[in-house]
C-alpha atoms as a PDB file:
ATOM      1  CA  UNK A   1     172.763 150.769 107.050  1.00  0.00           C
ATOM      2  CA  UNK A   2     169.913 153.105 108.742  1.00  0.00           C
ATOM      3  CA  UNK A   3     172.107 156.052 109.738  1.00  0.00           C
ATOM      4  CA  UNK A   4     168.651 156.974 112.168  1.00  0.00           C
ATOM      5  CA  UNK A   5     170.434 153.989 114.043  1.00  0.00           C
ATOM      6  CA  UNK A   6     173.618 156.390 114.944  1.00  0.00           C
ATOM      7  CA  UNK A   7     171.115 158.230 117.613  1.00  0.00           C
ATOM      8  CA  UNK A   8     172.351 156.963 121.138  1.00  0.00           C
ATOM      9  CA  UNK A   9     175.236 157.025 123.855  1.00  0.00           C
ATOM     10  CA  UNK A  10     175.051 154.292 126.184  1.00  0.00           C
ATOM     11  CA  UNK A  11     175.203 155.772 130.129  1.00  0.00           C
ATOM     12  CA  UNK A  12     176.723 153.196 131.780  1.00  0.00           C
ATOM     13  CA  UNK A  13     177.104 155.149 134.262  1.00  0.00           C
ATOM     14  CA  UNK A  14     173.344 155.690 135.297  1.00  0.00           C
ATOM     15  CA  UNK A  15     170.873 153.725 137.893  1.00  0.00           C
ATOM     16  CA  UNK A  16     171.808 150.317 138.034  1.00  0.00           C
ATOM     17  CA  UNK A  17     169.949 147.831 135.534  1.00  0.00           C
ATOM     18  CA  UNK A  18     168.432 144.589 136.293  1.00  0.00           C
ATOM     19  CA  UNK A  19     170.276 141.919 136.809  1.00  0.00           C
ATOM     20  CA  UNK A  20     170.497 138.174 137.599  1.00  0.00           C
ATOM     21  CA  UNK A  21     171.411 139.409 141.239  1.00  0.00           C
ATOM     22  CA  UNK A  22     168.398 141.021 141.328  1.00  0.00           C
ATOM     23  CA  UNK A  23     166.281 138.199 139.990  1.00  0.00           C
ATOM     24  CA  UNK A  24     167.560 135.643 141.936  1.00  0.00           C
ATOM     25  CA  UNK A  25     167.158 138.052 145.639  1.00  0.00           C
ATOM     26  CA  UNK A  26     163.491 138.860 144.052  1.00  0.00           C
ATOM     27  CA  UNK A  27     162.106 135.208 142.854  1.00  0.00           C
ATOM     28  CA  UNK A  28     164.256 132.573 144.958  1.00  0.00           C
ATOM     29  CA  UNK A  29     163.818 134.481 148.427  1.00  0.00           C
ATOM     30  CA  UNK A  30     160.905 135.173 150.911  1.00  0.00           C
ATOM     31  CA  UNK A  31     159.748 138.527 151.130  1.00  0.00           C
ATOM     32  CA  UNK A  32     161.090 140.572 153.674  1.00  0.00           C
ATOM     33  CA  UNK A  33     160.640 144.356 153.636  1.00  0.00           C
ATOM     34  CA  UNK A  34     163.892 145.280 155.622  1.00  0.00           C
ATOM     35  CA  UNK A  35     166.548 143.513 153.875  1.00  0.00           C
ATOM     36  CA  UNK A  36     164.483 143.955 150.497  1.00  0.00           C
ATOM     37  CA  UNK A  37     164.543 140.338 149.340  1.00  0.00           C
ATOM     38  CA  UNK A  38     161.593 138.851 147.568  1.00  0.00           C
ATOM     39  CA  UNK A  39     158.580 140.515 146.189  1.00  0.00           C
ATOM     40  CA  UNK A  40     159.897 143.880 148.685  1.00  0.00           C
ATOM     41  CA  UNK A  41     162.731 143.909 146.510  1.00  0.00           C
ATOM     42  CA  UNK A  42     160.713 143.951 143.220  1.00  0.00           C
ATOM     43  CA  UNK A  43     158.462 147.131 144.444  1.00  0.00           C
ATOM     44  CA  UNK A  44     161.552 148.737 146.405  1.00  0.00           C
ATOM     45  CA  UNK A  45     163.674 148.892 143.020  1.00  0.00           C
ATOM     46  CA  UNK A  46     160.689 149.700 140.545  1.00  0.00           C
ATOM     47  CA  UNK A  47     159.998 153.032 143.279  1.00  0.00           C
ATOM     48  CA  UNK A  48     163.764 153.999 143.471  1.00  0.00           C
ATOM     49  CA  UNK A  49     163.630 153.679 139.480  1.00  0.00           C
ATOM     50  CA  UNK A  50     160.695 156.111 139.150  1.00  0.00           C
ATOM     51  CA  UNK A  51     162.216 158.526 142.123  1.00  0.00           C
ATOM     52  CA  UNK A  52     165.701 158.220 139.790  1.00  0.00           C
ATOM     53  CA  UNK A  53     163.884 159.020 136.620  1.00  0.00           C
ATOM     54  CA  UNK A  54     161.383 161.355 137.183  1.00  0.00           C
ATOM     55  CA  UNK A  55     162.806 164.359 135.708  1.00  0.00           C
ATOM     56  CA  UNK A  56     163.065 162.221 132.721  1.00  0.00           C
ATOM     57  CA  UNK A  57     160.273 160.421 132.523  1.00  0.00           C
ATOM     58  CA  UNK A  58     158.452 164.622 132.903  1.00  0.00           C
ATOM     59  CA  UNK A  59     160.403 165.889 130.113  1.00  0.00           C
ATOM     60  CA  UNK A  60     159.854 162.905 128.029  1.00  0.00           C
ATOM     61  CA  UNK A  61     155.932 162.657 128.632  1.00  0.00           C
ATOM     62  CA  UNK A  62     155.747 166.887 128.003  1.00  0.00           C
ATOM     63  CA  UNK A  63     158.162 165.899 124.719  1.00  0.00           C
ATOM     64  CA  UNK A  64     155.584 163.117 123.558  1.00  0.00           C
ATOM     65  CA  UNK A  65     152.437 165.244 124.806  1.00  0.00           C
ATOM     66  CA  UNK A  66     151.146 162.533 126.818  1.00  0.00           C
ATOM     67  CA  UNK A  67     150.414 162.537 130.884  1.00  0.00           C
ATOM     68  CA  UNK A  68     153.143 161.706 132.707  1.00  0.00           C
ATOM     69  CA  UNK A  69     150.608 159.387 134.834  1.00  0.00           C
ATOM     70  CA  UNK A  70     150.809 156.979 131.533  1.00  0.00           C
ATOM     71  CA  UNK A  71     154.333 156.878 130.729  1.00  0.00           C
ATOM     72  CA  UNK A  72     155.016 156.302 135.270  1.00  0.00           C
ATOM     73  CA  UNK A  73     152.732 153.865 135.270  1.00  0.00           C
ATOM     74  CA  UNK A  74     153.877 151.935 132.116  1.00  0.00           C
ATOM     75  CA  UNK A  75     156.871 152.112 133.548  1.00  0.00           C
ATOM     76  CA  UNK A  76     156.379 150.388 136.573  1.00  0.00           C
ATOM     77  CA  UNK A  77     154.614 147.518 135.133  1.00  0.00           C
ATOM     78  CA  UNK A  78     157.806 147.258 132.902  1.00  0.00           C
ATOM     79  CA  UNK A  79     160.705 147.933 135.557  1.00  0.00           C
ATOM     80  CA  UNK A  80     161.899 144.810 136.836  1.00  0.00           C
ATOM     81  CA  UNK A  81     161.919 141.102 136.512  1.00  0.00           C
ATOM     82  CA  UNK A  82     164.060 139.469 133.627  1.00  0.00           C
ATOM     83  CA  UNK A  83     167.827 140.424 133.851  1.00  0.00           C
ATOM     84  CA  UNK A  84     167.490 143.204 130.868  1.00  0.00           C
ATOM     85  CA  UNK A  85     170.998 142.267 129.207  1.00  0.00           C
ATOM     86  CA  UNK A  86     169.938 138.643 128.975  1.00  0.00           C
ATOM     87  CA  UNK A  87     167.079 140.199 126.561  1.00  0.00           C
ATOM     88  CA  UNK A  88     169.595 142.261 123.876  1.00  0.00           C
ATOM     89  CA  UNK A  89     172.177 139.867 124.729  1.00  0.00           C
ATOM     90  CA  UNK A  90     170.666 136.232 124.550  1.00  0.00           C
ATOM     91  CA  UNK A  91     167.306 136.371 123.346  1.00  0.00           C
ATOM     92  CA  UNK A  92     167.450 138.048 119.935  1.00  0.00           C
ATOM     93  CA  UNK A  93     170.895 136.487 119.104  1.00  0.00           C
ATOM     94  CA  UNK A  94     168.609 133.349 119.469  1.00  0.00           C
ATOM     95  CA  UNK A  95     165.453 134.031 117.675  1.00  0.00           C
ATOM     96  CA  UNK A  96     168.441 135.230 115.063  1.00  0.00           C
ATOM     97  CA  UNK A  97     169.739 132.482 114.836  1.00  0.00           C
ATOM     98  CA  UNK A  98     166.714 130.253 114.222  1.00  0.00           C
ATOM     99  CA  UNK A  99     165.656 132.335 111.885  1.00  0.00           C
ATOM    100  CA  UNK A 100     169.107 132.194 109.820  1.00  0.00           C
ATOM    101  CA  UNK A 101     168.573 128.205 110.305  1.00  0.00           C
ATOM    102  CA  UNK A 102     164.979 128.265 108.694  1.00  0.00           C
ATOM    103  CA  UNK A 103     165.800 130.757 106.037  1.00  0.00           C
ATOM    104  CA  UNK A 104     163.068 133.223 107.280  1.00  0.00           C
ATOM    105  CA  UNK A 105     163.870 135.942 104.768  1.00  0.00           C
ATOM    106  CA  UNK A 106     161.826 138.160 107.387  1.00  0.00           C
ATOM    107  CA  UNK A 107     163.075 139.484 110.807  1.00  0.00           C
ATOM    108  CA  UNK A 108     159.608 139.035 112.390  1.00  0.00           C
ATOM    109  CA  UNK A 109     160.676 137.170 115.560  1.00  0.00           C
ATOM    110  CA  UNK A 110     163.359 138.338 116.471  1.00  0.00           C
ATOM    111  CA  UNK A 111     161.944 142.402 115.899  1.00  0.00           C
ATOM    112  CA  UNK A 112     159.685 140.867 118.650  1.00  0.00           C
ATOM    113  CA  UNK A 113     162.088 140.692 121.237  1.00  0.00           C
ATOM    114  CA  UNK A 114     161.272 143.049 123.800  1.00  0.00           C
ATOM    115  CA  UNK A 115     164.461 145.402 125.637  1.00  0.00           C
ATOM    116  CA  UNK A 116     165.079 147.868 127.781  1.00  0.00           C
ATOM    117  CA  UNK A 117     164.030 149.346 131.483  1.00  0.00           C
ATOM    118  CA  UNK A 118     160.333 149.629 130.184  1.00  0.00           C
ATOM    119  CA  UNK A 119     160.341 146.660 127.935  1.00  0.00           C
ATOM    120  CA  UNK A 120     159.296 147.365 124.316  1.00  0.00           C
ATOM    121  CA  UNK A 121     159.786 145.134 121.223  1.00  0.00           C
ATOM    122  CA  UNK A 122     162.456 145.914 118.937  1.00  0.00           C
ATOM    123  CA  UNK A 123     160.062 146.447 115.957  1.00  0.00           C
ATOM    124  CA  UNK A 124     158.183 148.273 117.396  1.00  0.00           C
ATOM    125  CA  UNK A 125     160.444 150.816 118.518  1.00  0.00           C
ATOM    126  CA  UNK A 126     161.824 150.701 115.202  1.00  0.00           C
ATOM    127  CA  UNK A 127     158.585 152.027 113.376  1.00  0.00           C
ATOM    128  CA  UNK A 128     158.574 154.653 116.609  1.00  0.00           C
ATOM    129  CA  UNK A 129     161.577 155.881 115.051  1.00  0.00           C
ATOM    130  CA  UNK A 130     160.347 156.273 111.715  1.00  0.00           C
ATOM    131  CA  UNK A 131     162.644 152.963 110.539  1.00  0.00           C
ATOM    132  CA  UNK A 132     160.940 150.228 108.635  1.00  0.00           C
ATOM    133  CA  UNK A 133     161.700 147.112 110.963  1.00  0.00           C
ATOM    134  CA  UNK A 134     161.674 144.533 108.087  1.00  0.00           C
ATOM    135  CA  UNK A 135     164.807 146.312 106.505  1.00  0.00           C
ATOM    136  CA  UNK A 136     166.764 145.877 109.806  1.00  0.00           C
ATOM    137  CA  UNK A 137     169.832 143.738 109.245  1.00  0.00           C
ATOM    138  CA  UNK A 138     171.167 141.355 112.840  1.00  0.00           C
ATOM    139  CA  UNK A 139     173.532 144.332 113.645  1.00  0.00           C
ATOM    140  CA  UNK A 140     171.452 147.073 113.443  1.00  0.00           C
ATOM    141  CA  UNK A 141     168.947 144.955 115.501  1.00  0.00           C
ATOM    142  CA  UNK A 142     171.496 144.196 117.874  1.00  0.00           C
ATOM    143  CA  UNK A 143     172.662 148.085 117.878  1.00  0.00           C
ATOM    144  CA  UNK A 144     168.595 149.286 118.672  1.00  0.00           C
ATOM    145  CA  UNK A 145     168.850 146.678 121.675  1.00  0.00           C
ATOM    146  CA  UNK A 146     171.552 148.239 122.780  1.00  0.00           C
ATOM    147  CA  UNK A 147     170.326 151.758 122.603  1.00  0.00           C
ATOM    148  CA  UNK A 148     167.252 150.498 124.383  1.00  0.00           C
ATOM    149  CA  UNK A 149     169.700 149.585 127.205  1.00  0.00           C
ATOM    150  CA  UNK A 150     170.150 153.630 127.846  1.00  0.00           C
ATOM    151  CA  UNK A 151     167.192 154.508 130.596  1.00  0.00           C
ATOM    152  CA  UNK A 152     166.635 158.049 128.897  1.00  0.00           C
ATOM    153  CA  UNK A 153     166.437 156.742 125.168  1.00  0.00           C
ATOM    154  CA  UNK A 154     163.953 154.336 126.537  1.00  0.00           C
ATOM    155  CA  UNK A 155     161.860 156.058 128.267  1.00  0.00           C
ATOM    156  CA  UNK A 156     161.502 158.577 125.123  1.00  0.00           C
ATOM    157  CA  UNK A 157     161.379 155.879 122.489  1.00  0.00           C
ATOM    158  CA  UNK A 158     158.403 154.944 125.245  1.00  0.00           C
ATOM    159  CA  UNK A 159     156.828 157.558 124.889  1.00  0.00           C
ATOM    160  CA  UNK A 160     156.257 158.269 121.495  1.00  0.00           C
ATOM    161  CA  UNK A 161     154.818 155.328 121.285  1.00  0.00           C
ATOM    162  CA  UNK A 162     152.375 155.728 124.007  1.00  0.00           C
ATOM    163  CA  UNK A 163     151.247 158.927 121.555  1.00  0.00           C
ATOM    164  CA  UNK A 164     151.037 156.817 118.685  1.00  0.00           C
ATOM    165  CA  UNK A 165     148.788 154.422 120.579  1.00  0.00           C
ATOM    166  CA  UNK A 166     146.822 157.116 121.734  1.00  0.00           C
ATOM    167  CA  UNK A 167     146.198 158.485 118.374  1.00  0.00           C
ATOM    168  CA  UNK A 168     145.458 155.279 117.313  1.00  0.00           C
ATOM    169  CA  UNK A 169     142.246 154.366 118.877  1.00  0.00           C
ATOM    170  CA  UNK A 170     141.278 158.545 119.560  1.00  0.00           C
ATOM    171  CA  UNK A 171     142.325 160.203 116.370  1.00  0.00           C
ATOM    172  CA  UNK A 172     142.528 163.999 116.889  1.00  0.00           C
ATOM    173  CA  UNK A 173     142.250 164.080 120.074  1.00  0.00           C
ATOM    174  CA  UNK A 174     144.671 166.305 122.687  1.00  0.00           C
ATOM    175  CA  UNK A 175     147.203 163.169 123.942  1.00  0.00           C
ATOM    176  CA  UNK A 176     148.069 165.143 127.349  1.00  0.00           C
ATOM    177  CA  UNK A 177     144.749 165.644 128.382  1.00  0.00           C
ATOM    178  CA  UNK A 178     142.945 161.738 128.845  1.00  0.00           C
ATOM    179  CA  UNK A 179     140.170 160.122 130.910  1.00  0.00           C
ATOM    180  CA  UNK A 180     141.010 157.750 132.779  1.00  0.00           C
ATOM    181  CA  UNK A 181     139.215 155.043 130.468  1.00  0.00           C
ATOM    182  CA  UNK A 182     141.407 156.432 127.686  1.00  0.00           C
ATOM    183  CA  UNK A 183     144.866 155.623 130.059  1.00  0.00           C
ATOM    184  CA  UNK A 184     143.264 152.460 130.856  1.00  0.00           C
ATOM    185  CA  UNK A 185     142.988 151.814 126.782  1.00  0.00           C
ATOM    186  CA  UNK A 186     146.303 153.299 125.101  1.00  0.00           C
ATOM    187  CA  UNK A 187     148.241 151.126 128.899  1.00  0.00           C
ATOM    188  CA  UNK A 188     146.228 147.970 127.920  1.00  0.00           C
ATOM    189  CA  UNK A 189     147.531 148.505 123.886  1.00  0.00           C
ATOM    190  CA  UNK A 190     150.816 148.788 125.039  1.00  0.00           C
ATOM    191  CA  UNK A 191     150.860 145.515 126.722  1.00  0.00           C
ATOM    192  CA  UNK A 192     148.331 143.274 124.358  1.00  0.00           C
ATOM    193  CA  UNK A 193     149.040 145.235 121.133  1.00  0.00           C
ATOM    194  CA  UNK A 194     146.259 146.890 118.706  1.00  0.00           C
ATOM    195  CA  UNK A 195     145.019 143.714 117.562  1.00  0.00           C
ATOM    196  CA  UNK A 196     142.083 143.682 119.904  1.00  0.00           C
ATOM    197  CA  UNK A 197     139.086 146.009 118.821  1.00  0.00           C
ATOM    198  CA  UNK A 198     139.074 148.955 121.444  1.00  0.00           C
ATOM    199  CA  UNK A 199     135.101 148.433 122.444  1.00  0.00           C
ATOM    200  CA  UNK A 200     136.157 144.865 123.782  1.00  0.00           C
ATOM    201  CA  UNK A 201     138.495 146.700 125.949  1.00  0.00           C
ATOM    202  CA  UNK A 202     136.286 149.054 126.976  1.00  0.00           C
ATOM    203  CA  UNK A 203     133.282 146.878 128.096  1.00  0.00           C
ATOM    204  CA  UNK A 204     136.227 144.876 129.817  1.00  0.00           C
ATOM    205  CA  UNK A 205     136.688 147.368 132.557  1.00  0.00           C
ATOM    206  CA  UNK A 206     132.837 146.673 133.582  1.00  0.00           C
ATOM    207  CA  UNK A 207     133.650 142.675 133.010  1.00  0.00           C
ATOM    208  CA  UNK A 208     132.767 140.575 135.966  1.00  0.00           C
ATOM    209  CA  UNK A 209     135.823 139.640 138.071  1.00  0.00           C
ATOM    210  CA  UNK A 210     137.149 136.205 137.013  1.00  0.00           C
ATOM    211  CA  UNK A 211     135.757 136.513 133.556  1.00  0.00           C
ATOM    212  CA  UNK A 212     138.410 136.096 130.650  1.00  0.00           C
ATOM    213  CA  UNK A 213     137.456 139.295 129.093  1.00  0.00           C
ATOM    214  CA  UNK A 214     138.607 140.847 132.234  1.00  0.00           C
ATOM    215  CA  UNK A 215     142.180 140.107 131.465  1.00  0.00           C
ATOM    216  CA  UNK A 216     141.519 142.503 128.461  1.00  0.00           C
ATOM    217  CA  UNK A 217     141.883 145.827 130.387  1.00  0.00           C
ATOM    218  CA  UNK A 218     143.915 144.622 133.628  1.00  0.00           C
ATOM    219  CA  UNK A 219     147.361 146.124 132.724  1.00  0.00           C
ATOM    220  CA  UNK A 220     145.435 149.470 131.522  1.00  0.00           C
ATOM    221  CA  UNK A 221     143.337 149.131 135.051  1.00  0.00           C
ATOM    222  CA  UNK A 222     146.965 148.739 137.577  1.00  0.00           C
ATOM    223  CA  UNK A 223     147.636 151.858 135.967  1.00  0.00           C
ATOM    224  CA  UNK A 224     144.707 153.897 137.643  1.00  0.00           C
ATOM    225  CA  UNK A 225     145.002 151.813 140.645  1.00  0.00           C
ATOM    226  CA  UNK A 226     148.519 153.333 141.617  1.00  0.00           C
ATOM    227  CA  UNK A 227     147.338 156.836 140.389  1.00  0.00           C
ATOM    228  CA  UNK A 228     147.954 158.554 143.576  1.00  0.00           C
ATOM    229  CA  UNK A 229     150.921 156.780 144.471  1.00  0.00           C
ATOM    230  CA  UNK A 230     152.750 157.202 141.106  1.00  0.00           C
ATOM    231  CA  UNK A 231     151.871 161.092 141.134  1.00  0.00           C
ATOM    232  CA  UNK A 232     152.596 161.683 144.441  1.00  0.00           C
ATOM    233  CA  UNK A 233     156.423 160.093 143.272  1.00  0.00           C
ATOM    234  CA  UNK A 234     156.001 162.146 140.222  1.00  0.00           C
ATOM    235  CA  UNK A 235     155.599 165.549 142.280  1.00  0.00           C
ATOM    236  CA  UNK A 236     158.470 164.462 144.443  1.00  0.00           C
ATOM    237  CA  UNK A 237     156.431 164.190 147.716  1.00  0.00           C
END
């Protein structure tokens, strides 16, 4: 077994998670701002999660040397929407299982199942950690899920992996201290992965609206977009 996987204490105490409750008053009801049903719901619970977690989220972005603005506003493209249990508890069990039934010696799909408050795929927060993901076993998957579940491991495994991305496509560079083109790049890696050569990403932002090559920077681009809003939360105003 990994001991690195003996690293977290579950608050279950904390700000209340996602859950089918929440789904069902966000996606089966009309919006309506004053008894915060609908899409009101959605953007009421994904400010009171940033207001919650700021101090966090500022000690975990100075921990990771990255702007806080990146690690808010990954967050609240993350915070909300599938019940986050059904994720650790449901999802990876399944992809487990199928690959126990087709004798996948790997643990490829299921190390893609994405958990926590700011999702984030298993595997990847794995190599985060320093932990080859193919040498995972179910339980220690299952255990990392779990972990994932606790807001302030989360949000720091997130981090550290917004560095890495960082560091990935701008080498040497100081991580606190980016453009906004840079946020725009390392927020759009998070979501679409490092498969995509950074220059198409780049000349994406430019795209005309419409265009598929648009899509490339979009998550990277909401980011900017709710700049002053997410740093006006961030400095508690």
């Amino acid at each position: 077994m990994n001991e690195s996987l003996v690293f977290c204490k579950i608050d279950e105490y904390g700000f209340p998670h996602w859950d089918g409750f929440d789904f069902l008053r966000w996606y089966t009801l009309p919006t309506n701002w004053t008894l915060s049903t609908g899409s009101a719901h959605l953007w009421l619970y994904k400010t009171a999660w940033l207001v919650y977690h700021r101090i966090i989220l500022q000690q975990s972005a100075r921990e990771a040397y990255i702007p806080v603005l990146l690690l808010a506003g990954v967050a609240v493209a993350e915070v909300g929407g599938t019940p986050e249990r059904f994720k650790s508890v449901g999802v990876l069990q399944f992809r487990q299982l199928l690959e126990a039934i087709m004798q996948r010696e790997d643990n490829q799909r299921s190390n893609a199942t994405s958990v926590g408050s700011i999702a984030i795929q298993i595997g990847v927060a794995a190599r985060t950690l320093h932990i080859r993901p193919d040498t995972l076993s179910s339980f220690e998957q299952f255990q990392l899920s779990q972990c994932l579940l606790d807001n302030r491991f989360n949000i720091n495994v997130v981090a550290f992996h917004l560095r890495d991305l960082i560091l990935y496509d701008y080498p040497g560079i100081d991580t606190s201290q980016l453009t906004d083109e840079q946020i725009i790049v390392t927020g759009s890696r998070y979501n679409r992965g490092i498969e995509r050569n950074k220059q198409d990403i780049i000349d994406s932002i430019s795209a005309q609206k419409g265009t598929p090559q648009r899509a490339y920077s979009e998550y990277g681009r909401r980011i900017i977009e709710k700049k002053a809003t997410i740093m006006k939360i961030m400095r508690g105003e």
